[in-house]
N, C-alpha and C. Protein backbone atom coordinates (compact mmCIF):
# COMPACT_ATOMS: atom_id res chain seq x y z
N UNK A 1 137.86 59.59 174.26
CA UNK A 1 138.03 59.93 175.65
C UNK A 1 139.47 60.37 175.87
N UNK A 2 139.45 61.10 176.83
CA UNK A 2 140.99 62.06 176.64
C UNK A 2 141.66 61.44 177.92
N UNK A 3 140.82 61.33 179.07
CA UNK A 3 141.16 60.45 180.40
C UNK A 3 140.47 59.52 180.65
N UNK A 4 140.83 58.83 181.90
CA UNK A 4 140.72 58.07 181.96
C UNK A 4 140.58 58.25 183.73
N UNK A 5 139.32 58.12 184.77
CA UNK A 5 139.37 58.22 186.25
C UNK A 5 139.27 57.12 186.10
N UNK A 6 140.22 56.81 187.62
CA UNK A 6 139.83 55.27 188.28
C UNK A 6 141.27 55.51 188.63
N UNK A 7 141.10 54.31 189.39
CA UNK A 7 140.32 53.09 189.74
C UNK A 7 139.48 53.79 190.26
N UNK A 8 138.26 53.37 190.00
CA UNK A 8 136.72 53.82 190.55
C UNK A 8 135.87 51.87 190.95
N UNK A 9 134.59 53.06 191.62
CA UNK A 9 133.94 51.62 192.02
C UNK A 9 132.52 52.01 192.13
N UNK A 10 131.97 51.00 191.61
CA UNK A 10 130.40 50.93 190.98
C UNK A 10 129.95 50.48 192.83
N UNK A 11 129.21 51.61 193.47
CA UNK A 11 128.69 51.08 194.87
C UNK A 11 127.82 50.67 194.33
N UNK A 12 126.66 50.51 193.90
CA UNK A 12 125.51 49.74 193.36
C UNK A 12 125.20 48.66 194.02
N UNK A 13 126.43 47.90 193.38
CA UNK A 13 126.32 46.68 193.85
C UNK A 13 126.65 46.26 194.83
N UNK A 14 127.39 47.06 195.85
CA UNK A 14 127.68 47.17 197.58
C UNK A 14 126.26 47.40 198.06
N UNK A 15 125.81 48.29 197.63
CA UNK A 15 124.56 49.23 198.86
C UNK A 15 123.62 48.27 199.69
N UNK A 16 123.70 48.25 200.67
CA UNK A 16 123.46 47.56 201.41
C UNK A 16 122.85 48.59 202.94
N UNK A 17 121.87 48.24 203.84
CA UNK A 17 121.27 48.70 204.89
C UNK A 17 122.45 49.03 206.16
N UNK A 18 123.54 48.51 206.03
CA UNK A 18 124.98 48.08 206.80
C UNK A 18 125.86 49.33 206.28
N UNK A 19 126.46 50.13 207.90
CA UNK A 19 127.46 50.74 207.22
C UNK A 19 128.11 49.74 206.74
N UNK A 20 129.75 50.13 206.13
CA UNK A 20 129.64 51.31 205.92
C UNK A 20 128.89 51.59 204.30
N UNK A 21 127.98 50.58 203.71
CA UNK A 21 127.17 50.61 202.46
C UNK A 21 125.90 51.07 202.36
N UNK A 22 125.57 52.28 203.24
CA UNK A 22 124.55 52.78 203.34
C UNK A 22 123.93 54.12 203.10
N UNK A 23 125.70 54.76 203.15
CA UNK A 23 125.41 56.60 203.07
C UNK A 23 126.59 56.90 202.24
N UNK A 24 126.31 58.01 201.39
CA UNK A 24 127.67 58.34 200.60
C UNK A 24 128.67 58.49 201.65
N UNK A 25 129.07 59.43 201.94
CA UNK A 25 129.61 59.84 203.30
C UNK A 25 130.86 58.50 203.49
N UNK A 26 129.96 57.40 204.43
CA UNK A 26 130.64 56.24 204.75
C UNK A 26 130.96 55.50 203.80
N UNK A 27 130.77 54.97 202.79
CA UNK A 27 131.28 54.21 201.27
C UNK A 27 132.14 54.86 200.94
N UNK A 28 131.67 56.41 200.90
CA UNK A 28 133.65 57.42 200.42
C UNK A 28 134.32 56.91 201.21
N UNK A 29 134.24 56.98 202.51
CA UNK A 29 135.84 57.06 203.06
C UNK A 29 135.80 55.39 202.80
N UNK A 30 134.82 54.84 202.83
CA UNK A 30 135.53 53.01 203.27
C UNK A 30 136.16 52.75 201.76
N UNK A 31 135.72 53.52 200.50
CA UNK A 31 136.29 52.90 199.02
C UNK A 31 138.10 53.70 199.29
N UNK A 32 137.95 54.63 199.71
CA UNK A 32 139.10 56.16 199.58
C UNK A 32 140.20 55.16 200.59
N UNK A 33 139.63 54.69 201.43
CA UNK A 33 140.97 53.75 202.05
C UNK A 33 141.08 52.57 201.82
N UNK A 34 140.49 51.97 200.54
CA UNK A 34 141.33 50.81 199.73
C UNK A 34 141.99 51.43 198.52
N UNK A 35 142.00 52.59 197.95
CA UNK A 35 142.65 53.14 197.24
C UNK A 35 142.11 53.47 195.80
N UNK A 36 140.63 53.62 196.13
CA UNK A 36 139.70 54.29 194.85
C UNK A 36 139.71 55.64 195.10
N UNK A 37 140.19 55.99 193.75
CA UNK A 37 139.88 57.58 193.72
C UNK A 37 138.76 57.87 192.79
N UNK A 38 137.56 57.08 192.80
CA UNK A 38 136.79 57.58 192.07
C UNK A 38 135.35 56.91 192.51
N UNK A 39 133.98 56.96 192.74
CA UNK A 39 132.97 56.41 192.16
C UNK A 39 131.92 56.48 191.67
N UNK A 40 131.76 55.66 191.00
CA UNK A 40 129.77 55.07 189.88
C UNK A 40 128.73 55.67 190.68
N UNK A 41 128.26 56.20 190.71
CA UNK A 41 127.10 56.73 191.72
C UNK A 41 125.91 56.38 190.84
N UNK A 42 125.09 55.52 191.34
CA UNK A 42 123.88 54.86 191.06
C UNK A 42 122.88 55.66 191.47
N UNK A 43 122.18 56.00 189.88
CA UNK A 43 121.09 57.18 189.70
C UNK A 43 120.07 56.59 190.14
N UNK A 44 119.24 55.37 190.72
CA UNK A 44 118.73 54.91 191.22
C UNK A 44 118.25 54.49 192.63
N UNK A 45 119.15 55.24 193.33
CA UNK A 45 119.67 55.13 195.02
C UNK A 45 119.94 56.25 195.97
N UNK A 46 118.72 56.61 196.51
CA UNK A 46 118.54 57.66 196.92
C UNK A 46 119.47 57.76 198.09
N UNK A 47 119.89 56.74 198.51
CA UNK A 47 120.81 56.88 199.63
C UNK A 47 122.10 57.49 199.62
N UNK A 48 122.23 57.45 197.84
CA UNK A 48 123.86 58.22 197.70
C UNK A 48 123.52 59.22 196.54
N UNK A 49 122.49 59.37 196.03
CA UNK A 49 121.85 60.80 195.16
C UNK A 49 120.63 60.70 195.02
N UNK A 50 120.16 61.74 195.33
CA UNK A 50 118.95 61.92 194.83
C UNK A 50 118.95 62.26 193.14
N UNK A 51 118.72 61.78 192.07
CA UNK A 51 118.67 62.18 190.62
C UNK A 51 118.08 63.25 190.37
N UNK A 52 116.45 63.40 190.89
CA UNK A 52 116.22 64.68 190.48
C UNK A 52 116.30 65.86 190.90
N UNK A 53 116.54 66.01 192.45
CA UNK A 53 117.39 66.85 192.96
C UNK A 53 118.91 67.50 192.48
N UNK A 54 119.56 66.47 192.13
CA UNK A 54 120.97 66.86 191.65
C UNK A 54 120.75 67.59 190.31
N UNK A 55 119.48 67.12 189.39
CA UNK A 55 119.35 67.81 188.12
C UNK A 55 118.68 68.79 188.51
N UNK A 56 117.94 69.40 189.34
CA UNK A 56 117.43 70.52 189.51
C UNK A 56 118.06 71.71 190.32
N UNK A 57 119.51 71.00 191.21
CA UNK A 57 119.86 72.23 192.18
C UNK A 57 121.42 71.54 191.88
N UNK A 58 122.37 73.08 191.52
CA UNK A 58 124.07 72.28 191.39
C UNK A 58 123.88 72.94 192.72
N UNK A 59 123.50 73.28 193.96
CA UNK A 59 124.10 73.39 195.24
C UNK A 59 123.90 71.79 195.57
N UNK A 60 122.94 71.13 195.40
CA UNK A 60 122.99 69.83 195.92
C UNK A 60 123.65 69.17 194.86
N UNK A 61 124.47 69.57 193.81
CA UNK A 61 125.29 68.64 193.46
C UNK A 61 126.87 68.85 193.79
N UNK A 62 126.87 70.58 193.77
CA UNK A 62 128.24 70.61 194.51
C UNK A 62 128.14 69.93 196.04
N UNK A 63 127.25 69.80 196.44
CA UNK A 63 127.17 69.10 197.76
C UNK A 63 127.75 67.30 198.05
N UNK A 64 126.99 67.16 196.37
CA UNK A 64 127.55 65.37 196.50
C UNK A 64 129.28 65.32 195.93
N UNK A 65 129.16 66.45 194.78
CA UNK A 65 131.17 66.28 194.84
C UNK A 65 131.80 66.82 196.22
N UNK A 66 131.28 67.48 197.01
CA UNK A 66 132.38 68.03 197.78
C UNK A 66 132.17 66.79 199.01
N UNK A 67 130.94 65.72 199.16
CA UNK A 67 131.09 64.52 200.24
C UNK A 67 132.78 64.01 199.39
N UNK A 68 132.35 63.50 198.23
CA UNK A 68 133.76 63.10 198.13
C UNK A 68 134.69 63.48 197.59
N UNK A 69 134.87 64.92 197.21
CA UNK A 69 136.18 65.21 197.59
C UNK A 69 136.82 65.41 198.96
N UNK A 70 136.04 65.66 199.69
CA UNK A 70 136.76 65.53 201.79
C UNK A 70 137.09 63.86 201.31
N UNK A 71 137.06 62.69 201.00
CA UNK A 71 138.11 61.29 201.05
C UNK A 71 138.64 61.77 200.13
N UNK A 72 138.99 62.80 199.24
CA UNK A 72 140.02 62.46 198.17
C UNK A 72 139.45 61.59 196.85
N UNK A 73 137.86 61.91 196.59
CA UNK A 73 137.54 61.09 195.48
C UNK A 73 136.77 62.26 194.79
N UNK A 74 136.56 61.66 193.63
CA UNK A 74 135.54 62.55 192.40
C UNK A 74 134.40 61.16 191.72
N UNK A 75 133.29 61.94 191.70
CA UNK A 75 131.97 61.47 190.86
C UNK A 75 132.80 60.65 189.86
N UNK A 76 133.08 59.65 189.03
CA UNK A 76 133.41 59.05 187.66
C UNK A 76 132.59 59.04 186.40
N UNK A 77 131.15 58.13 187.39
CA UNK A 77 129.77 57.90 186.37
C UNK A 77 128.76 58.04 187.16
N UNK A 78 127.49 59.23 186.31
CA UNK A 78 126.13 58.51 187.17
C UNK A 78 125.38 57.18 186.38
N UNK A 79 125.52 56.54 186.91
CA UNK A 79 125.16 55.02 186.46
C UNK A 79 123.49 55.03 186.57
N UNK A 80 123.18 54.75 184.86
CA UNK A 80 121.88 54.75 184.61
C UNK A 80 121.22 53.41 183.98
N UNK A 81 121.90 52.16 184.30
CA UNK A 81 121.88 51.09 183.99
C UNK A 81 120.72 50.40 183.71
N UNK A 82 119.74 50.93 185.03
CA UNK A 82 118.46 50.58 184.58
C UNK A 82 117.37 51.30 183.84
N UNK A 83 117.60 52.30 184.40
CA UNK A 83 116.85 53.51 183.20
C UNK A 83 116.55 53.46 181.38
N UNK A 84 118.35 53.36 181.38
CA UNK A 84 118.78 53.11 179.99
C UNK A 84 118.62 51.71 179.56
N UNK A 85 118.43 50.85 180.31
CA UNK A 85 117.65 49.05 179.26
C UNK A 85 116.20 49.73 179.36
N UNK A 86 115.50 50.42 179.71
CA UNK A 86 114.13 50.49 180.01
C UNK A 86 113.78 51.39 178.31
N UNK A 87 114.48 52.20 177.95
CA UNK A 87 114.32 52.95 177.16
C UNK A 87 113.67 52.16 175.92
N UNK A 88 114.19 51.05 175.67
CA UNK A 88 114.24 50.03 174.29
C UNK A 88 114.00 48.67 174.32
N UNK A 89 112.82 48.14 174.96
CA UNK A 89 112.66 46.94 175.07
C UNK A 89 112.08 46.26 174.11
N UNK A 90 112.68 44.88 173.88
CA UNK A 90 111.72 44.28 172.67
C UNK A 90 110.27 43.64 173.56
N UNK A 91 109.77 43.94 173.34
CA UNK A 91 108.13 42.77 173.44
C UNK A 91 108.22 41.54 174.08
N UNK A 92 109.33 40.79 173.50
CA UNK A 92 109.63 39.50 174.14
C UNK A 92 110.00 39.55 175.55
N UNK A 93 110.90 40.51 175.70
CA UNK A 93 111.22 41.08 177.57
C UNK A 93 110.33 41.30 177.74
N UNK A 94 109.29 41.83 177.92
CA UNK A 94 108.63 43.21 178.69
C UNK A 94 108.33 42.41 180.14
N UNK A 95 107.89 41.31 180.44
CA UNK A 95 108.31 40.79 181.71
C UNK A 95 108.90 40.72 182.85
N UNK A 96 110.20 40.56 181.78
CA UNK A 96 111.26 40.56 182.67
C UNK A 96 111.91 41.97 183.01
N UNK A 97 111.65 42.62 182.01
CA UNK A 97 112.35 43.95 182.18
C UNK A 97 111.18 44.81 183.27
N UNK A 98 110.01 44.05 183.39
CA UNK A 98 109.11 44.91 184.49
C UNK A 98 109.81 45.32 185.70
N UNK A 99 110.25 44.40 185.63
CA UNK A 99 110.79 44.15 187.59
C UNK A 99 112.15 45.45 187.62
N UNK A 100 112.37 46.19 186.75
CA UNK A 100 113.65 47.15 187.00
C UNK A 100 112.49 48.85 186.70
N UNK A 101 111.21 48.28 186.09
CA UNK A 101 110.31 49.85 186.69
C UNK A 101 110.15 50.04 187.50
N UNK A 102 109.41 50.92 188.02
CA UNK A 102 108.73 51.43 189.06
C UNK A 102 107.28 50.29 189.34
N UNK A 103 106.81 50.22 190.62
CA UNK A 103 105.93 49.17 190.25
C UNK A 103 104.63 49.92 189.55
N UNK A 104 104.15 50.68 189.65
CA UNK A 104 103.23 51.89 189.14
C UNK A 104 102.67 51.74 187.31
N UNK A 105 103.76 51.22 186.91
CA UNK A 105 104.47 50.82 185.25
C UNK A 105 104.33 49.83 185.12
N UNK A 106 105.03 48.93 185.88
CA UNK A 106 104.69 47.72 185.29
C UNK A 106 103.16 46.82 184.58
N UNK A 107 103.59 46.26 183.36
CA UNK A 107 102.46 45.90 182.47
C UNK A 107 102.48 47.00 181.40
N UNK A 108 102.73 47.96 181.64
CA UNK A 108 102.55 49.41 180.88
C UNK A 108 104.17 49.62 179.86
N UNK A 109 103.79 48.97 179.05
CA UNK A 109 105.31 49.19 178.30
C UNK A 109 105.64 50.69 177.57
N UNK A 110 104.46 51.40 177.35
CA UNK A 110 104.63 53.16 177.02
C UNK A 110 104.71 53.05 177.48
N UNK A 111 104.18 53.58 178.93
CA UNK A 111 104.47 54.34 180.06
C UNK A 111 106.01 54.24 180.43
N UNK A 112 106.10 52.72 180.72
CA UNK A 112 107.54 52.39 181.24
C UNK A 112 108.77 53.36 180.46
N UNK A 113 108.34 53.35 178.58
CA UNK A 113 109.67 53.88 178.03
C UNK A 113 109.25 55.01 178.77
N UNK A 114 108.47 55.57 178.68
CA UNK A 114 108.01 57.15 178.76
C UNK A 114 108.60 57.80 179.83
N UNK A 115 108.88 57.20 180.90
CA UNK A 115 109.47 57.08 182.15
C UNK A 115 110.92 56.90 182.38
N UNK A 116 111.12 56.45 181.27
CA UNK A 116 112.65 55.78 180.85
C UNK A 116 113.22 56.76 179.99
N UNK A 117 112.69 57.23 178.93
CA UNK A 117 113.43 58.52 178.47
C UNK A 117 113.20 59.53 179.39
N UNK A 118 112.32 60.10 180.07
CA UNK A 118 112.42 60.87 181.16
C UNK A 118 113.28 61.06 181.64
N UNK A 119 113.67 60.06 182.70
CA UNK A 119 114.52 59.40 184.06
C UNK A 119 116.26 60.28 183.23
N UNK A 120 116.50 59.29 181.89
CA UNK A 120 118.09 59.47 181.33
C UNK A 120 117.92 61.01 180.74
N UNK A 121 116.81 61.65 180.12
CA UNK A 121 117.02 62.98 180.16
C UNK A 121 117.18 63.95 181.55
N UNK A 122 116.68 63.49 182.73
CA UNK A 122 117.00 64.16 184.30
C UNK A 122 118.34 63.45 184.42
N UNK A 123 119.04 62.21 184.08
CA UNK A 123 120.18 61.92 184.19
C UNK A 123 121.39 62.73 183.31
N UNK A 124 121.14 62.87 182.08
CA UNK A 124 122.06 63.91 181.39
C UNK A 124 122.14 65.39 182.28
N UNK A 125 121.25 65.83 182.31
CA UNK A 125 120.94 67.21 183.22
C UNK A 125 122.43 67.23 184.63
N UNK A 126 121.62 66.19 185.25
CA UNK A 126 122.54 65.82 186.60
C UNK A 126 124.01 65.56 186.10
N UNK A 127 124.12 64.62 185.28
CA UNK A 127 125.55 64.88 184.98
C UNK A 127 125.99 65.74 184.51
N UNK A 128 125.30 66.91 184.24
CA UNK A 128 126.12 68.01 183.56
C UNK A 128 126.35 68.78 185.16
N UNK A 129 125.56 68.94 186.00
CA UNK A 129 125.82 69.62 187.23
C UNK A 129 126.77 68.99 187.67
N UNK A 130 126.94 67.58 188.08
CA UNK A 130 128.10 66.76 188.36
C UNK A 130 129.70 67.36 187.71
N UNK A 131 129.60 67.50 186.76
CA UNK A 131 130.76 68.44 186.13
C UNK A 131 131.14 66.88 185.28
N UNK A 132 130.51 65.81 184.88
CA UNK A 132 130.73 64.81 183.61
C UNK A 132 130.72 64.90 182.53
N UNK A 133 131.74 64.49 181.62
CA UNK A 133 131.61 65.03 180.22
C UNK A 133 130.76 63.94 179.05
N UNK A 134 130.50 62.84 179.71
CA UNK A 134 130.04 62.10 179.09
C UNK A 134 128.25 61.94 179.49
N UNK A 135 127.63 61.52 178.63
CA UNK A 135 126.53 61.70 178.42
C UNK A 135 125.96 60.47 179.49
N UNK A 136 125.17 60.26 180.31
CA UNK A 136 124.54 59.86 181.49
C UNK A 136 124.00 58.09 180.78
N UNK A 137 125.17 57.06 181.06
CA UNK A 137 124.44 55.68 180.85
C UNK A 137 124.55 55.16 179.26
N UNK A 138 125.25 56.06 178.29
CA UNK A 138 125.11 55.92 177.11
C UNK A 138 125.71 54.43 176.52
N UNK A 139 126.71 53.87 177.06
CA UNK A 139 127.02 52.57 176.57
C UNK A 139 125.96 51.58 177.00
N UNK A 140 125.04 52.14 178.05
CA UNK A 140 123.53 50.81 178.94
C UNK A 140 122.72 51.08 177.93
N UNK A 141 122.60 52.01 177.39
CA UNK A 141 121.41 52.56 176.45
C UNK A 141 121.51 52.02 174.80
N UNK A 142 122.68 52.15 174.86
CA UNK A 142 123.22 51.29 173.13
C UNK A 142 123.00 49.57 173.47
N UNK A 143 123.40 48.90 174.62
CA UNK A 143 123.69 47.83 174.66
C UNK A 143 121.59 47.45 174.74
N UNK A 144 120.62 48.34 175.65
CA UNK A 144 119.34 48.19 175.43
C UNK A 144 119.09 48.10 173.43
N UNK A 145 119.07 49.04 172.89
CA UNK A 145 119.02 49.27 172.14
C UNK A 145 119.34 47.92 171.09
N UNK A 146 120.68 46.93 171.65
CA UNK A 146 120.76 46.33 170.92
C UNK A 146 121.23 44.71 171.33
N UNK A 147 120.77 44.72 172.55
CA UNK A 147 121.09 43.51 173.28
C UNK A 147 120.45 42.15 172.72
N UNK A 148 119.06 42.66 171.44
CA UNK A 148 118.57 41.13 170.91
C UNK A 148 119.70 40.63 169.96
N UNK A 149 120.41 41.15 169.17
CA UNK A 149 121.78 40.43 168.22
C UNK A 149 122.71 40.98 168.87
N UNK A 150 123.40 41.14 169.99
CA UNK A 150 124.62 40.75 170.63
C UNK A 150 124.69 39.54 171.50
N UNK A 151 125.79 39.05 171.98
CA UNK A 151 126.58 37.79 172.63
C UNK A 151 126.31 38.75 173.99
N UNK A 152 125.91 39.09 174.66
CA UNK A 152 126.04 40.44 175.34
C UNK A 152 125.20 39.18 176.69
N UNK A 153 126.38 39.04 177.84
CA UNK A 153 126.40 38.21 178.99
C UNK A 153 125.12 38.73 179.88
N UNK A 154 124.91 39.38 179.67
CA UNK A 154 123.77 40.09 180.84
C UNK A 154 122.28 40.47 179.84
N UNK A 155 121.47 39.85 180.13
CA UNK A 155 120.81 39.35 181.10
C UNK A 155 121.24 37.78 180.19
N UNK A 156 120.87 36.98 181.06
CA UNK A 156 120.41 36.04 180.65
C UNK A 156 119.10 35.25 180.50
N UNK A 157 119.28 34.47 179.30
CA UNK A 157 117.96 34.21 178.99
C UNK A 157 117.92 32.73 178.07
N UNK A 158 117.06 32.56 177.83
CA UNK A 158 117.22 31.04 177.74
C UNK A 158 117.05 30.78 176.17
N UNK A 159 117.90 30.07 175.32
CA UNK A 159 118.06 30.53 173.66
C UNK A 159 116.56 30.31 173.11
N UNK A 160 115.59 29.52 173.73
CA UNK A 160 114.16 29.44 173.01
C UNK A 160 113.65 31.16 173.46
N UNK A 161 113.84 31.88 174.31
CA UNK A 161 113.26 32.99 174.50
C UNK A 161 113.72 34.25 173.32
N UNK A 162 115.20 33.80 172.92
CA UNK A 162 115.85 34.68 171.87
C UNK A 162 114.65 34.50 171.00
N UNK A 163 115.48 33.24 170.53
CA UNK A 163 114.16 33.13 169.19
C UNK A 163 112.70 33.40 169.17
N UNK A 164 112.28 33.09 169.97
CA UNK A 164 110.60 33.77 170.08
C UNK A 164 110.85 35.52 169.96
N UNK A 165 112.10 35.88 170.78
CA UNK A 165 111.86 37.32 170.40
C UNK A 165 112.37 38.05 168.93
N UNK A 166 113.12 37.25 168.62
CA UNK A 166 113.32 37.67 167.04
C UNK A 166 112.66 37.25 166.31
N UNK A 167 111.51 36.77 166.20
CA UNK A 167 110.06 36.38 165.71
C UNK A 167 109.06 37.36 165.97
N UNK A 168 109.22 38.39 166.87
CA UNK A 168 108.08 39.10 167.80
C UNK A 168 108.07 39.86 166.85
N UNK A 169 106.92 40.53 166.50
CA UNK A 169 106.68 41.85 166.03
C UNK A 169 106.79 42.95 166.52
């Protein structure tokens, strides 16, 4: 990586029904006057992108950089957090990892990936309209990929569930 944006801020975990955590628009200016020049835009949240819109039209994506460039901010990441654990689940999740599909999927573990490589291939797309050089969620997608032998804090789970899943076929 050659730069480095930020301070940035993951709204995700703000978004809320309440300005000002409800519309891009209002989260720009309320992050832009604590002194973020950058944010995470959650590919999951139609309230601050539409995903497949932005991968299908750069007028609606020059539309979401230019909300925040008027506060003085730029796109950082489209955050594909859930998409990308969906891609690679072991057997032992498939449960728990239901509850981050669509409900339509759930029980359906093809479908779900099927849906899941989908979703992060319309997410690469969009970040390329976004003007991002990095590939859409790729450290969520390695950490899916390999979250049964890492120390890796998120999710949690209870050590008899490890072991049953490194037993799973």
């Amino acid at each position: 990586m050659r730069t480095i944006k930020g301070p940035a801020l993951l709204i995700a975990q703000l978004a809320s029904d309440r300005a000002p955590f409800n519309s891009l628009p209002s989260i720009a200016k309320w992050a832009a006057g604590l002194g973020y020049v950058g944010l995470q835009l959650p590919s999951s949240d139609t309230r601050f992108l539409d995903l497949h819109r932005c991968a299908e039209s750069q007028t609606y994506a020059d539309e979401i950089t230019g909300v925040l460039k008027e506060q003085g901010l730029a796109v950082t990441e489209l955050v594909t957090a859930l998409q990308g654990q969906l891609v690679a689940v072991h057997p032992a999740y498939d449960a728990f990892y239901d509850a981050f599909a669509p409900a339509s999927l759930r029980g359906n573990p093809k479908a779900r990936q099927a849906w899941a490589v989908e979703e992060m291939k319309v997410a690469a797309k969009a970040s390329q309209r976004l003007g991002l050089n990095t590939p859409a969620g790729a450290p969520r997608f390695f950490v899916a990929l390999n979250s049964d032998f890492m120390n890796f804090p998120w999710s949690r789970r209870s050590c008899g569930l490890k072991k049953i899943a490194l037993r799973a076929p």
